[in-house]
N, C-alpha and C. Protein backbone atom coordinates (compact mmCIF):
# COMPACT_ATOMS: atom_id res chain seq x y z
N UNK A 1 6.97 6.22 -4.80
CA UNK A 1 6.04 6.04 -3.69
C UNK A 1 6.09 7.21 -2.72
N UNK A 2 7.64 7.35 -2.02
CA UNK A 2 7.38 9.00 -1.63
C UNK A 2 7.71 10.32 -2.14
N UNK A 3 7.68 10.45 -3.45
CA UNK A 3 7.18 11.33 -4.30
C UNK A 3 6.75 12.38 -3.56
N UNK A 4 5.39 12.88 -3.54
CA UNK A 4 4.80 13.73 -2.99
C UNK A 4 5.48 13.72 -1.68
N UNK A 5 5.42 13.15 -0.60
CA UNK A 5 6.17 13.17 0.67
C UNK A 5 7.16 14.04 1.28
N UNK A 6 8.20 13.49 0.00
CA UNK A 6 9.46 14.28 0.05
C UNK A 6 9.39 15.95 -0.74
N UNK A 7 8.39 15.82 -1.96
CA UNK A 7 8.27 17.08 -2.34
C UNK A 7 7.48 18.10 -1.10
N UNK A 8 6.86 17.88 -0.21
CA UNK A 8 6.58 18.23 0.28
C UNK A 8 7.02 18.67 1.86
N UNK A 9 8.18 17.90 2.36
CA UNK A 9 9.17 17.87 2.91
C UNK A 9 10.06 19.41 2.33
N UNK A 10 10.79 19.29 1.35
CA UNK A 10 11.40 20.42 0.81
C UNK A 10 10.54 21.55 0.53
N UNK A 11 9.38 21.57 0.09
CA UNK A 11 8.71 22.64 0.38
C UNK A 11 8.12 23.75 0.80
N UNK A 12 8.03 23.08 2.48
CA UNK A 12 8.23 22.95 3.67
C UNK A 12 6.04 23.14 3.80
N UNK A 13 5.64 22.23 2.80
CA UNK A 13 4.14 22.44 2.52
C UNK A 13 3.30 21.63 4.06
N UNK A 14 2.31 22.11 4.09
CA UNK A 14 1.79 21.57 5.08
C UNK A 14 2.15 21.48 6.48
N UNK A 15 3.30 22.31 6.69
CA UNK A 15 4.33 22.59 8.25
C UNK A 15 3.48 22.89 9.32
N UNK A 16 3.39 22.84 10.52
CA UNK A 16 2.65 23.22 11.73
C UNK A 16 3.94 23.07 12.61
N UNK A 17 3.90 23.86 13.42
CA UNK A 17 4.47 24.08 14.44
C UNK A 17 4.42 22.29 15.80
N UNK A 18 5.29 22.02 16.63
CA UNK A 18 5.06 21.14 17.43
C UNK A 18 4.46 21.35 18.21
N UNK A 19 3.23 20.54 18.59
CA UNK A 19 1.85 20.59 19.34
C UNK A 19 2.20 19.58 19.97
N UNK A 20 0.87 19.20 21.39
CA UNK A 20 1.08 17.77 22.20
C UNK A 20 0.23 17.36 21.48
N UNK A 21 0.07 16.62 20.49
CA UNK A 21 -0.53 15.51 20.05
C UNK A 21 -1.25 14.53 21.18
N UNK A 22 -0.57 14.62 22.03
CA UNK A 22 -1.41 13.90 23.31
C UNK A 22 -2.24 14.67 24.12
N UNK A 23 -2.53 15.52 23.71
CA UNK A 23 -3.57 16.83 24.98
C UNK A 23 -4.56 16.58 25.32
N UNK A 24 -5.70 15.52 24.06
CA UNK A 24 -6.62 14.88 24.12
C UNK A 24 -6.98 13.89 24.98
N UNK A 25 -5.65 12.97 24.93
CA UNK A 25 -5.76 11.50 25.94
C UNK A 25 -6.49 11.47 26.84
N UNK A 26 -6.02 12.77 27.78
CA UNK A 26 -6.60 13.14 29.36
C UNK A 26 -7.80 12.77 29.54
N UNK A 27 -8.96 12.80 28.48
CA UNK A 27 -9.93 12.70 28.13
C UNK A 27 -10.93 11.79 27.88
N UNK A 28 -11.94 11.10 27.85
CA UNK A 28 -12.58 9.98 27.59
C UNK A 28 -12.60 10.08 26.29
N UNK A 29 -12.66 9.43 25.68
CA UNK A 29 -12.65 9.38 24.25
C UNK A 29 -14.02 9.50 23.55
N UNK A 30 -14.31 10.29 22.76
CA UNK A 30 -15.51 9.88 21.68
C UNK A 30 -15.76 8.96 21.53
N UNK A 31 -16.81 7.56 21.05
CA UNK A 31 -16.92 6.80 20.44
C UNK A 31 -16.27 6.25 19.46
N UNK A 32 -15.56 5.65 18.75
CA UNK A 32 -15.51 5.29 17.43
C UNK A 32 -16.00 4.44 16.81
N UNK A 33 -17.89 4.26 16.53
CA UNK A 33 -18.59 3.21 15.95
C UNK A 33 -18.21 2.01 17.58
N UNK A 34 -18.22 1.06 16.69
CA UNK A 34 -18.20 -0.34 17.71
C UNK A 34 -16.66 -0.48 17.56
N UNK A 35 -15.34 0.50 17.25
CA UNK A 35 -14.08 0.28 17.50
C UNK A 35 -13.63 0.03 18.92
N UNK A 36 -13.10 -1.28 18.82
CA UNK A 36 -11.74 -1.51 19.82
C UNK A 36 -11.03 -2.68 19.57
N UNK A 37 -9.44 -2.00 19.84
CA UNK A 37 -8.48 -2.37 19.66
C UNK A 37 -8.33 -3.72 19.84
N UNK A 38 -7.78 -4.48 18.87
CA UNK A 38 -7.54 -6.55 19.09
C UNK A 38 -5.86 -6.27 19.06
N UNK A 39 -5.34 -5.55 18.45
CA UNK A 39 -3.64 -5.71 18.25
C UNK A 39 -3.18 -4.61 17.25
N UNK A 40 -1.59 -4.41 17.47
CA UNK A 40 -1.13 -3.25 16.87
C UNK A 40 0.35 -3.89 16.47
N UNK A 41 0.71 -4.05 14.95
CA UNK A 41 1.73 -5.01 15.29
C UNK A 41 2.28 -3.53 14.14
N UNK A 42 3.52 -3.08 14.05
CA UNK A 42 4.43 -2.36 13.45
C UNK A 42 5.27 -2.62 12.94
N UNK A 43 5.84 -2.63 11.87
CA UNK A 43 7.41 -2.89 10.99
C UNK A 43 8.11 -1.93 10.51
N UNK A 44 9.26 -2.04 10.60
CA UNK A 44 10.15 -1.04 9.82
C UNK A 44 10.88 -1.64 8.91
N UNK A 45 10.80 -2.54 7.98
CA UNK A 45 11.83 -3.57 7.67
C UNK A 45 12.92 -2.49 6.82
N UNK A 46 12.46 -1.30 5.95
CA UNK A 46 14.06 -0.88 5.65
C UNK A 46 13.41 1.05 5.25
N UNK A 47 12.64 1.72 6.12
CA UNK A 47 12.36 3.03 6.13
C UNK A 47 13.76 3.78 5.70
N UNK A 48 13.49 4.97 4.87
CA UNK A 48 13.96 5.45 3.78
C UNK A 48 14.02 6.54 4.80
N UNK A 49 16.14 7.14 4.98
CA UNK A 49 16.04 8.08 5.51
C UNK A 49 16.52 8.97 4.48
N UNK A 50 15.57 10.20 4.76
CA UNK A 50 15.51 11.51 3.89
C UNK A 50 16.31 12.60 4.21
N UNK A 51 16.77 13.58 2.90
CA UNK A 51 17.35 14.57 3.33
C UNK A 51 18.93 14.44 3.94
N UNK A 52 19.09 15.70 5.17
CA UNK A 52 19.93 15.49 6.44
C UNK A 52 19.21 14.89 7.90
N UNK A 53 19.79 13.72 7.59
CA UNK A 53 18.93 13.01 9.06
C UNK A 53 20.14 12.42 9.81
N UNK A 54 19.40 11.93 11.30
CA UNK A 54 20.07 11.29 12.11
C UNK A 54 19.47 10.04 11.22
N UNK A 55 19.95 8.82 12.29
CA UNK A 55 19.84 7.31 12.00
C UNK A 55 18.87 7.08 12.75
N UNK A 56 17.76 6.01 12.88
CA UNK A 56 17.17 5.51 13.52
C UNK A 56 16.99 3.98 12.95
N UNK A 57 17.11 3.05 13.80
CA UNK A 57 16.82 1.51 13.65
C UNK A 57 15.64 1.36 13.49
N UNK A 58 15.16 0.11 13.02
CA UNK A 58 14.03 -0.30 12.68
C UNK A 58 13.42 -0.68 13.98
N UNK A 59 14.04 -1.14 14.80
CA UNK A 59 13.76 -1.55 16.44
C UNK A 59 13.94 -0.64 16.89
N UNK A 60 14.18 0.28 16.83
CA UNK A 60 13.86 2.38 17.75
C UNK A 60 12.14 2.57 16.95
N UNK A 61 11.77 2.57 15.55
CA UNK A 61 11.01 2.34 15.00
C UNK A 61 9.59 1.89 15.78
N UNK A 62 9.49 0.81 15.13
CA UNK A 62 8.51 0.04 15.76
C UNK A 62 7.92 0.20 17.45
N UNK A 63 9.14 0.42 18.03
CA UNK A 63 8.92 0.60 19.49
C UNK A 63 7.94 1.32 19.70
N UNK A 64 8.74 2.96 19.50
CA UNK A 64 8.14 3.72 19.39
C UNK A 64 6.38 4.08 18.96
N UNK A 65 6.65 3.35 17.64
CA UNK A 65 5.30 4.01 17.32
C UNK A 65 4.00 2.60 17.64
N UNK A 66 4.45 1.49 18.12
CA UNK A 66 4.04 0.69 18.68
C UNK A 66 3.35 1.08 20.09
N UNK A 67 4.31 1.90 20.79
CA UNK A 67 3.85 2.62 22.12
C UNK A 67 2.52 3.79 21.87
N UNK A 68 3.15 4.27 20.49
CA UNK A 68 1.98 5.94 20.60
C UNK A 68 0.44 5.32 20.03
N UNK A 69 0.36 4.56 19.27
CA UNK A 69 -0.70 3.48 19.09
C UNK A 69 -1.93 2.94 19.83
N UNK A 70 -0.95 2.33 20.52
CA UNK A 70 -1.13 1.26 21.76
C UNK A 70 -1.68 2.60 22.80
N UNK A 71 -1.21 4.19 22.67
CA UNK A 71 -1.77 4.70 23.52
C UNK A 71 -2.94 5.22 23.21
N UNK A 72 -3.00 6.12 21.85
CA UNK A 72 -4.36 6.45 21.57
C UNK A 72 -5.53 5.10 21.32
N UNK A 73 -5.30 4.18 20.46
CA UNK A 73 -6.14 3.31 20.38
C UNK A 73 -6.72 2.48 21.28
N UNK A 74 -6.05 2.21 22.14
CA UNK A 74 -6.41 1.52 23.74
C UNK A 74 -7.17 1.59 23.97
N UNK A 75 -7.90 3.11 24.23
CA UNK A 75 -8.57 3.55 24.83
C UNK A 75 -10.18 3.56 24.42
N UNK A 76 -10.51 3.20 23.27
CA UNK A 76 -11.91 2.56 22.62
C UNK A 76 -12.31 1.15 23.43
N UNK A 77 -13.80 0.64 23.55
CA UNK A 77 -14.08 -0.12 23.95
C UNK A 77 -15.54 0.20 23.20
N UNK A 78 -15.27 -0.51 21.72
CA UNK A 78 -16.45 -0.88 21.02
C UNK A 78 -16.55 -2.36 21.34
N UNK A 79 -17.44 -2.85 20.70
CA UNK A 79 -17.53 -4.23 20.88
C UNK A 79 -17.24 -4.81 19.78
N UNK A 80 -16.84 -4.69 18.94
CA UNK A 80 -15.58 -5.70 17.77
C UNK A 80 -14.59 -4.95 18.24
N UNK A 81 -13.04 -5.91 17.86
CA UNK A 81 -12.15 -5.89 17.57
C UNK A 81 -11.69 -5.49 16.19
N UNK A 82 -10.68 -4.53 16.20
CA UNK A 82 -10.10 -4.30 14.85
C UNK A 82 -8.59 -4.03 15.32
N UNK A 83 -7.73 -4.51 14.06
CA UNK A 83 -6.19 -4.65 14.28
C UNK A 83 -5.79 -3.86 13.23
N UNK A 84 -4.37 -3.10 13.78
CA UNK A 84 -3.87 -2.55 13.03
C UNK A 84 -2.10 -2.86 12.58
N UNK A 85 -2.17 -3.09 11.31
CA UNK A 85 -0.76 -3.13 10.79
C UNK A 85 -0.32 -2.00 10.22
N UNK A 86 1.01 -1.54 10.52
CA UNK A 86 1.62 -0.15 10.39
C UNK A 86 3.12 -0.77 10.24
N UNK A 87 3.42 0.02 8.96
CA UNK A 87 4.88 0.33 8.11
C UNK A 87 5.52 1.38 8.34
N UNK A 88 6.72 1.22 8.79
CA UNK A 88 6.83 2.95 8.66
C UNK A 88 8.05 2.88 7.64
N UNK A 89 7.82 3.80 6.70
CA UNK A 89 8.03 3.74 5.40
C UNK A 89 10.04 4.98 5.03
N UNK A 90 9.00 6.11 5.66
CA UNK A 90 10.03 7.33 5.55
C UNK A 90 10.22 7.74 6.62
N UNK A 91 11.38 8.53 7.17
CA UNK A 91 11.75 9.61 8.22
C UNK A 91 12.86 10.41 7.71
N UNK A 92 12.74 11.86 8.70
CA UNK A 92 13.64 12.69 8.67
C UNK A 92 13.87 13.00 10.16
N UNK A 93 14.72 13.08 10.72
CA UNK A 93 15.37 13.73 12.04
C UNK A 93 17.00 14.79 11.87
N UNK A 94 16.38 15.55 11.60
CA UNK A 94 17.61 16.65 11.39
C UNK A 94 18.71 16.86 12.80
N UNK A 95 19.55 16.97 12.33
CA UNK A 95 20.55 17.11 13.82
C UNK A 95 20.39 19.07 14.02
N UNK A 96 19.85 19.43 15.36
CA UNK A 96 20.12 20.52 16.08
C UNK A 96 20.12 21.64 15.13
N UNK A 97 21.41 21.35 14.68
CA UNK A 97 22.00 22.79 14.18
C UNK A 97 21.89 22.75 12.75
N UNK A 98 21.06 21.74 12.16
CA UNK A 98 21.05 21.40 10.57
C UNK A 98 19.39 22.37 10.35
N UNK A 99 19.67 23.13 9.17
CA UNK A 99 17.71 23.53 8.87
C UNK A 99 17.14 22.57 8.27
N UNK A 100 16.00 22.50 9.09
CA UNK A 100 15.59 20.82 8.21
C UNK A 100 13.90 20.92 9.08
N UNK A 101 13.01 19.86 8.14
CA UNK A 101 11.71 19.07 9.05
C UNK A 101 12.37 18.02 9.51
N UNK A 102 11.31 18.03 10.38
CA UNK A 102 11.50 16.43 11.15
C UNK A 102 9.74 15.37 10.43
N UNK A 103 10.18 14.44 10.11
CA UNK A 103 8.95 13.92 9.25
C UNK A 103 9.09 12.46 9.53
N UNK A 104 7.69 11.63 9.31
CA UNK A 104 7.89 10.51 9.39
C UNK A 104 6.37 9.97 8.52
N UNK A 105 6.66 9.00 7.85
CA UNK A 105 5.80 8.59 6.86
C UNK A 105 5.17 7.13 7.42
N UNK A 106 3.90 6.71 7.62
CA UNK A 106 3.64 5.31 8.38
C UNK A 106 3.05 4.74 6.99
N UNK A 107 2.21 3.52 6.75
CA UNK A 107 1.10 2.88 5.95
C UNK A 107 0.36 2.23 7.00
N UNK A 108 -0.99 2.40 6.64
CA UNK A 108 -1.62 1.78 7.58
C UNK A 108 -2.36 1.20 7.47
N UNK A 109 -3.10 0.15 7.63
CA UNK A 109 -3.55 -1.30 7.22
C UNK A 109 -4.72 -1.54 8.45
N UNK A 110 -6.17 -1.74 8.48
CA UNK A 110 -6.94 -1.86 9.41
C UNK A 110 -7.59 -3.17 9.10
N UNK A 111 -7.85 -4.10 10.26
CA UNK A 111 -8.28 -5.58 10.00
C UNK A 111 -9.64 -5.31 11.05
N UNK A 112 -10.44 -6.33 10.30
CA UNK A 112 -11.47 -6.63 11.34
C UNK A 112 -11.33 -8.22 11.58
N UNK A 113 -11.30 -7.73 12.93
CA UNK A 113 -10.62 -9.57 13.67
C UNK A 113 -11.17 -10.33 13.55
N UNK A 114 -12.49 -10.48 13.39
CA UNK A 114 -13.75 -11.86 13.02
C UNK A 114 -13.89 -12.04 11.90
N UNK A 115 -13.93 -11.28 10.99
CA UNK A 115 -13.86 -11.15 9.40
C UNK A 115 -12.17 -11.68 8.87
N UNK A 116 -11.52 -11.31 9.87
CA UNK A 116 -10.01 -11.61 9.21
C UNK A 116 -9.77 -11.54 7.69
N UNK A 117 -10.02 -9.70 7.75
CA UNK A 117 -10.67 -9.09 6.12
C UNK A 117 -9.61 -7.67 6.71
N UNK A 118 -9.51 -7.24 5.62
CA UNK A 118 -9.11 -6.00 5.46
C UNK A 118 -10.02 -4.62 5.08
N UNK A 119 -9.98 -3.50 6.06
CA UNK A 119 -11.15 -2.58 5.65
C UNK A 119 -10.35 -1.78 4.67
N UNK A 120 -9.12 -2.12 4.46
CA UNK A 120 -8.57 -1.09 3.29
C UNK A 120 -7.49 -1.77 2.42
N UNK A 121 -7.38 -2.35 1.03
CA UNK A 121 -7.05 -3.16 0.28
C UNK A 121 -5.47 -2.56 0.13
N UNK A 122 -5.48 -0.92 0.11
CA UNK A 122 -4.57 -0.40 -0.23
C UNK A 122 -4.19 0.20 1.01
N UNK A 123 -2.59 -0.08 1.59
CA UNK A 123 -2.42 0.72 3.11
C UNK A 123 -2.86 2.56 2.98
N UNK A 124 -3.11 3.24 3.71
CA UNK A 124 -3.30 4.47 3.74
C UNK A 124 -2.10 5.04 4.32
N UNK A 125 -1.73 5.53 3.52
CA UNK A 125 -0.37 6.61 4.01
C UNK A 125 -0.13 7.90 4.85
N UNK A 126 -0.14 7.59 6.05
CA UNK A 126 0.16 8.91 7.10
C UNK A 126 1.40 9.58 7.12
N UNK A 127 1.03 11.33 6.80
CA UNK A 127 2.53 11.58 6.35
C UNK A 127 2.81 13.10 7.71
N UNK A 128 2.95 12.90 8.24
CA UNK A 128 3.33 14.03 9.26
C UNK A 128 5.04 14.80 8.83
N UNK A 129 4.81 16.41 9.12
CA UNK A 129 5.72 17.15 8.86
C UNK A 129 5.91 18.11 9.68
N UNK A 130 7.01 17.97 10.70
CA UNK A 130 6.76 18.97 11.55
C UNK A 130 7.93 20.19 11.67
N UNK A 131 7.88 21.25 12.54
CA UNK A 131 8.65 22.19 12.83
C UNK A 131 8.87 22.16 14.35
N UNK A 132 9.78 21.51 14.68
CA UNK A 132 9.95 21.71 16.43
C UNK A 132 10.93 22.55 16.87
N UNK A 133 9.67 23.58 17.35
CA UNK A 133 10.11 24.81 18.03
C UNK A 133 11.26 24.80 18.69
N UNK A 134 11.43 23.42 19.45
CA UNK A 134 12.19 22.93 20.43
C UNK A 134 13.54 22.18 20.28
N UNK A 135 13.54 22.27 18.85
CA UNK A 135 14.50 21.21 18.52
C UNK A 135 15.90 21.40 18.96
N UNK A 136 16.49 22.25 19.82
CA UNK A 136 17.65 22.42 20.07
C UNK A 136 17.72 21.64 21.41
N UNK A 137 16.50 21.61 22.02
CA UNK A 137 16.55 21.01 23.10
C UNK A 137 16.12 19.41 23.29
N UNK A 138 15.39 18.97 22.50
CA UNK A 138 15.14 17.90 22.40
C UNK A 138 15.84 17.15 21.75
N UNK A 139 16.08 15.65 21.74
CA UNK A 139 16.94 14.78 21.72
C UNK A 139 16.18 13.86 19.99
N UNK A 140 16.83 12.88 20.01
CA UNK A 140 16.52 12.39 19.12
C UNK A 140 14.95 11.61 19.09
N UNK A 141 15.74 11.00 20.48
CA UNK A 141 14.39 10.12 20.60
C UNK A 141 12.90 11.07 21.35
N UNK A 142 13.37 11.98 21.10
CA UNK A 142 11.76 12.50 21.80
C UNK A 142 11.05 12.93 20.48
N UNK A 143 12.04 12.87 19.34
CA UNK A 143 11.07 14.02 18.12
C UNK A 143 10.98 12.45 17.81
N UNK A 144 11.54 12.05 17.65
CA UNK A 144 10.93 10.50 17.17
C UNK A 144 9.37 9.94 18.28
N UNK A 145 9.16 10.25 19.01
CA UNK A 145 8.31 10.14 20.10
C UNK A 145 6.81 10.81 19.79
N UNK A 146 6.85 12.52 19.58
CA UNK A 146 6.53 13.22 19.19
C UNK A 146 6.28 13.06 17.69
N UNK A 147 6.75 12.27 17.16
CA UNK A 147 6.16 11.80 15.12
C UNK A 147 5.16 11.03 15.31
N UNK A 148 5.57 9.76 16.20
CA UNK A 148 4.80 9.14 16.46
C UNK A 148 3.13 9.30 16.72
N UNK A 149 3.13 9.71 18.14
CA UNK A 149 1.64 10.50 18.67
C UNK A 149 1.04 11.19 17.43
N UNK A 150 1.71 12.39 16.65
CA UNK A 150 0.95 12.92 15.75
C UNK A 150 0.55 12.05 14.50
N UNK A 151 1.58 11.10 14.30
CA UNK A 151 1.24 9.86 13.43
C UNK A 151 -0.25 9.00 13.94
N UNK A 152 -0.32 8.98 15.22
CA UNK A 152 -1.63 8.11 15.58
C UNK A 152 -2.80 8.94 15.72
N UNK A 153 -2.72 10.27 15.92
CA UNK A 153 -3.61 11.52 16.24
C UNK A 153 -4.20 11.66 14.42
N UNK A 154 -3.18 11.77 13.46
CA UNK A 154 -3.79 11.37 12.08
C UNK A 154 -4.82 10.25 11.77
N UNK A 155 -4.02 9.44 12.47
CA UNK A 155 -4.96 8.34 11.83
C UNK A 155 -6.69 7.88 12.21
N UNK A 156 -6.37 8.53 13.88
CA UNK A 156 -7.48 8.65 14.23
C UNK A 156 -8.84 9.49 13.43
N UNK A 157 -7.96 10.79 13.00
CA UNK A 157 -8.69 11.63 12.09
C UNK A 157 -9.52 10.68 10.96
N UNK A 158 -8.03 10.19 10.48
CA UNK A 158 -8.51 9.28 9.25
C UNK A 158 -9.39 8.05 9.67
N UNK A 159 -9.66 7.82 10.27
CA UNK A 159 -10.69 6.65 10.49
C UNK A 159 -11.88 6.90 10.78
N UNK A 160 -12.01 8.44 11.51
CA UNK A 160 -13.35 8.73 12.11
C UNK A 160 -14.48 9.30 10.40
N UNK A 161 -13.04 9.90 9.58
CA UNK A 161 -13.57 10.44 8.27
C UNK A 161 -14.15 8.74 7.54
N UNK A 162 -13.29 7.86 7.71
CA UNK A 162 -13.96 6.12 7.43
C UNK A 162 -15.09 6.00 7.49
N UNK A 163 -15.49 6.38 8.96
CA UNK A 163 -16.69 5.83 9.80
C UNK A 163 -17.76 6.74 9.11
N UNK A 164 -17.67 8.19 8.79
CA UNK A 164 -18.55 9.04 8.17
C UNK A 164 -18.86 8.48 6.68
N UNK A 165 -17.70 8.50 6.01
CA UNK A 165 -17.88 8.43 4.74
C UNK A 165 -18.28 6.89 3.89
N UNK A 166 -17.72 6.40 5.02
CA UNK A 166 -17.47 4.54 4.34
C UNK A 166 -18.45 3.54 4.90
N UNK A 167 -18.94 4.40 6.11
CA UNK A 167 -19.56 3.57 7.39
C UNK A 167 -18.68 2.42 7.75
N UNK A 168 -17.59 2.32 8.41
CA UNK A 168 -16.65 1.93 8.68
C UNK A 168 -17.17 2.13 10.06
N UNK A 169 -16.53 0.63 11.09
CA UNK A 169 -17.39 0.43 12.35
C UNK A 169 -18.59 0.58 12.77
N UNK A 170 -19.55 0.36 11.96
CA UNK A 170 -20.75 0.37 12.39
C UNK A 170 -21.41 1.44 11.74
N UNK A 171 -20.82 2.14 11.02
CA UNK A 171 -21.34 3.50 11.29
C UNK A 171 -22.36 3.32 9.76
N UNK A 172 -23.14 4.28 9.73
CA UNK A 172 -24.36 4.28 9.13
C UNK A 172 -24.25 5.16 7.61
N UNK A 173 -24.59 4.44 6.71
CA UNK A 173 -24.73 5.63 5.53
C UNK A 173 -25.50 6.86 5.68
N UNK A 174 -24.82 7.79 5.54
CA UNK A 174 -25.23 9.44 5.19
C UNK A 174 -26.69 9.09 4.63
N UNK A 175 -27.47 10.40 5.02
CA UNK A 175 -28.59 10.89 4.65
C UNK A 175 -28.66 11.08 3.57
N UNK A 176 -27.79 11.56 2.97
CA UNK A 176 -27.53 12.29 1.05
C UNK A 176 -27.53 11.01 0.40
N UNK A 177 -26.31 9.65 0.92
CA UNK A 177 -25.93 8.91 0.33
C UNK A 177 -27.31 7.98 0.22
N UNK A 178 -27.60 8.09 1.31
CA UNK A 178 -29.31 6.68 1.31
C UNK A 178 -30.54 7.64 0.26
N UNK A 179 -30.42 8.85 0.16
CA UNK A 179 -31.45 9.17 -0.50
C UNK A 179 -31.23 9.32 -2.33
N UNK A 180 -30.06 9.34 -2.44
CA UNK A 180 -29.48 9.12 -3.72
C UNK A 180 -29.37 7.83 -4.14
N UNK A 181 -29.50 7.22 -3.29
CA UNK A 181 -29.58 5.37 -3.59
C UNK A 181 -30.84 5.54 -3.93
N UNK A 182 -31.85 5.92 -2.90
CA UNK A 182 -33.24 5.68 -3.43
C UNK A 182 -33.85 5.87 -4.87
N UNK A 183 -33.24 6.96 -5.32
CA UNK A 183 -33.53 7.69 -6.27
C UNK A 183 -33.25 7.09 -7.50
N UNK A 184 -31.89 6.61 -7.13
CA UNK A 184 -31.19 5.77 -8.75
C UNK A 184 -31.71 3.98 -8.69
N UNK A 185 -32.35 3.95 -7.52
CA UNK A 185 -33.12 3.05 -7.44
C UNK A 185 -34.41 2.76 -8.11
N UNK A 186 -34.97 4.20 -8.33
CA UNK A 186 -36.34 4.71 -8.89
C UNK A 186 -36.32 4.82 -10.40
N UNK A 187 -35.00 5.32 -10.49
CA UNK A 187 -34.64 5.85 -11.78
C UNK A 187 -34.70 4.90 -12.61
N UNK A 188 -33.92 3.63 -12.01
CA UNK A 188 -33.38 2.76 -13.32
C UNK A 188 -34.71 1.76 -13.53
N UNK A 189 -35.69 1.53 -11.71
CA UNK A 189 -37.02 0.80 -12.12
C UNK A 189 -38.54 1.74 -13.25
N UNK A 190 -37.96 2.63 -13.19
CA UNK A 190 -38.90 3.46 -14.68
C UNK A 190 -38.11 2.96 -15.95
N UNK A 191 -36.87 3.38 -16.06
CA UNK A 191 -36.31 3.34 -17.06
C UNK A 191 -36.41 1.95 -18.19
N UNK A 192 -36.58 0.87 -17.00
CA UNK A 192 -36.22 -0.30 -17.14
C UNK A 192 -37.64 -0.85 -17.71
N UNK A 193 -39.08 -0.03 -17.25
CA UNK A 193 -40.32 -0.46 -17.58
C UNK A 193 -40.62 -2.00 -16.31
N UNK A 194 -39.94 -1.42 -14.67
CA UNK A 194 -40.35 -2.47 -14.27
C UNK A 194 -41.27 -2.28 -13.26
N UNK A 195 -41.76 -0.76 -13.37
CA UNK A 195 -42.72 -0.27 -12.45
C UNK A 195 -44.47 -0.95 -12.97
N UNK A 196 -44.81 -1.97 -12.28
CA UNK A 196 -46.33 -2.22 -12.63
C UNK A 196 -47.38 -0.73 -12.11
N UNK A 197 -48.34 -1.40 -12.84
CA UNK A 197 -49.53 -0.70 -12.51
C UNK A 197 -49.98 -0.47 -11.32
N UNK A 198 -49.94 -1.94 -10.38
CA UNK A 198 -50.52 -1.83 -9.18
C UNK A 198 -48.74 -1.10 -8.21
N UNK A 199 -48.16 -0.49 -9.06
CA UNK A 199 -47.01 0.20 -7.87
C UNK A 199 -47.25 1.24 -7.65
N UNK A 200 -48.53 2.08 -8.33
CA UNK A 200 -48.78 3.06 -7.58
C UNK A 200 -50.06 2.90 -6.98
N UNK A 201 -50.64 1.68 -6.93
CA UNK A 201 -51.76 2.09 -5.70
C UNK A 201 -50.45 1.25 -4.36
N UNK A 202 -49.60 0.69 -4.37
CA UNK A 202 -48.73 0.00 -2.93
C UNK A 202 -48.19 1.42 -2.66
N UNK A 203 -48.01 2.27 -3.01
CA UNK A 203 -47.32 3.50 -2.55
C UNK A 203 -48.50 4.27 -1.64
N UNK A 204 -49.55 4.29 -2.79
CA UNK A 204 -50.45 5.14 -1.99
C UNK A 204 -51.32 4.62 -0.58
N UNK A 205 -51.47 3.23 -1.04
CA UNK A 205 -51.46 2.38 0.49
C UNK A 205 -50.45 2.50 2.02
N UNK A 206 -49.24 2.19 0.85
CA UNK A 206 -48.11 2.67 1.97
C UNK A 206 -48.31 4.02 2.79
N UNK A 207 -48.20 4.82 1.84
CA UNK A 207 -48.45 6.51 2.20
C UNK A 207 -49.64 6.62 3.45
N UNK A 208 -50.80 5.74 2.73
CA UNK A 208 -51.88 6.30 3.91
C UNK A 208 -52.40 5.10 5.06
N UNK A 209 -50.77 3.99 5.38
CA UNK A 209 -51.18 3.27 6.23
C UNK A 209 -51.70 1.84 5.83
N UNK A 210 -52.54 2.11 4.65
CA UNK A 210 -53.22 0.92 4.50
C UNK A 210 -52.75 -0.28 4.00
């Protein structure tokens, strides 16, 4: 399961430097469709520590990324409710003087609260990998702090790509996607011999109003 994760961990693939993941907050938020937040419930029941790591509890866990959540997501005020369940699966917290990433792996699970349905059957796996510039100075619990935020700053990504691609919250099928429907719509009523005679004078009616 973290396969790729960890290969990618040792790799040191996909690395970015430590950013504020929170720089945005300050900010009113974009839209997200008719998203807002009903609940954010988190588990750690037995996250897989990687590599050379410190320790972290499942209750340091949850807290945490319960808080960075609770901060980006808050802040929507669509008119449904949607809930989110979050695993956190993997971490790495290197001590100071060890060469190492600092990483943390979530699953993430999105509900729509009236439907009491799942918009994703399979959790989606958020995998953050970072390099903190800072790490001599920072403590345990702040890079754990700092996983977090960029953990919810992902997911945000990943949901808004939802809303485009999936129409997820409201959001509307693509132009490409509705006109390619039309088409294989067209396609299969020729193919099929279920186009009557009188379907091309309703078109040409259509066409000119009448």
């Amino acid at each position: 399961m973290f396969r790729p994760f960890i290969l990618s961990l040792i790799a040191c693939v996909g690395l970015a430097a430590c950013g504020d993941a929170t720089r945005d907050l300050k900010d009113r938020p974009d839209p997200l469709g008719d998203f807002s937040l009903g609940f954010v419930a988190a588990a750690a029941p037995s996250p897989q520590k990687l590599l050379v790591s410190r320790a972290a509890t499942s209750e340091e866990w949850v807290k945490v990324v319960e808080e960075a959540y609770l901060q980006r997501f808050g802040r929507f005020d669509g008119e449904k409710r949607y809930n989110m369940g979050l695993r956190v699966e993997a971490y790495s917290l290197p001590p100071p003087l060890v060469p190492g990433k600092s990483a943390v792996q979530i699953a993430v699970t999105v509900w729509d609260d009236a439907a009491a349905s799942k918009l994703n059957d399979k959790p989606e796996p958020i995998a953050v990998i970072k390099v903190f510039e800072t790490r001599l100075a920072s403590s345990r619990e702040e890079s754990m702090k700092a996983l977090a935020e960029e953990a919810a700053l992902e997911t945000e990504k990943w949901l808004r790509a939802q809303q485009a691609e999936q129409g997820w919250f409201g959001g509307a099928v693509s132009e490409s996607e509705d006109t390619m429907a039309s088409a294989a719509v067209a396609e299969n009523a020729v193919t099929d011999g279920t186009v009557a005679a009188g379907g091309s004078e309703m078109g040409q009616a259509a066409a000119t109003g009448n």
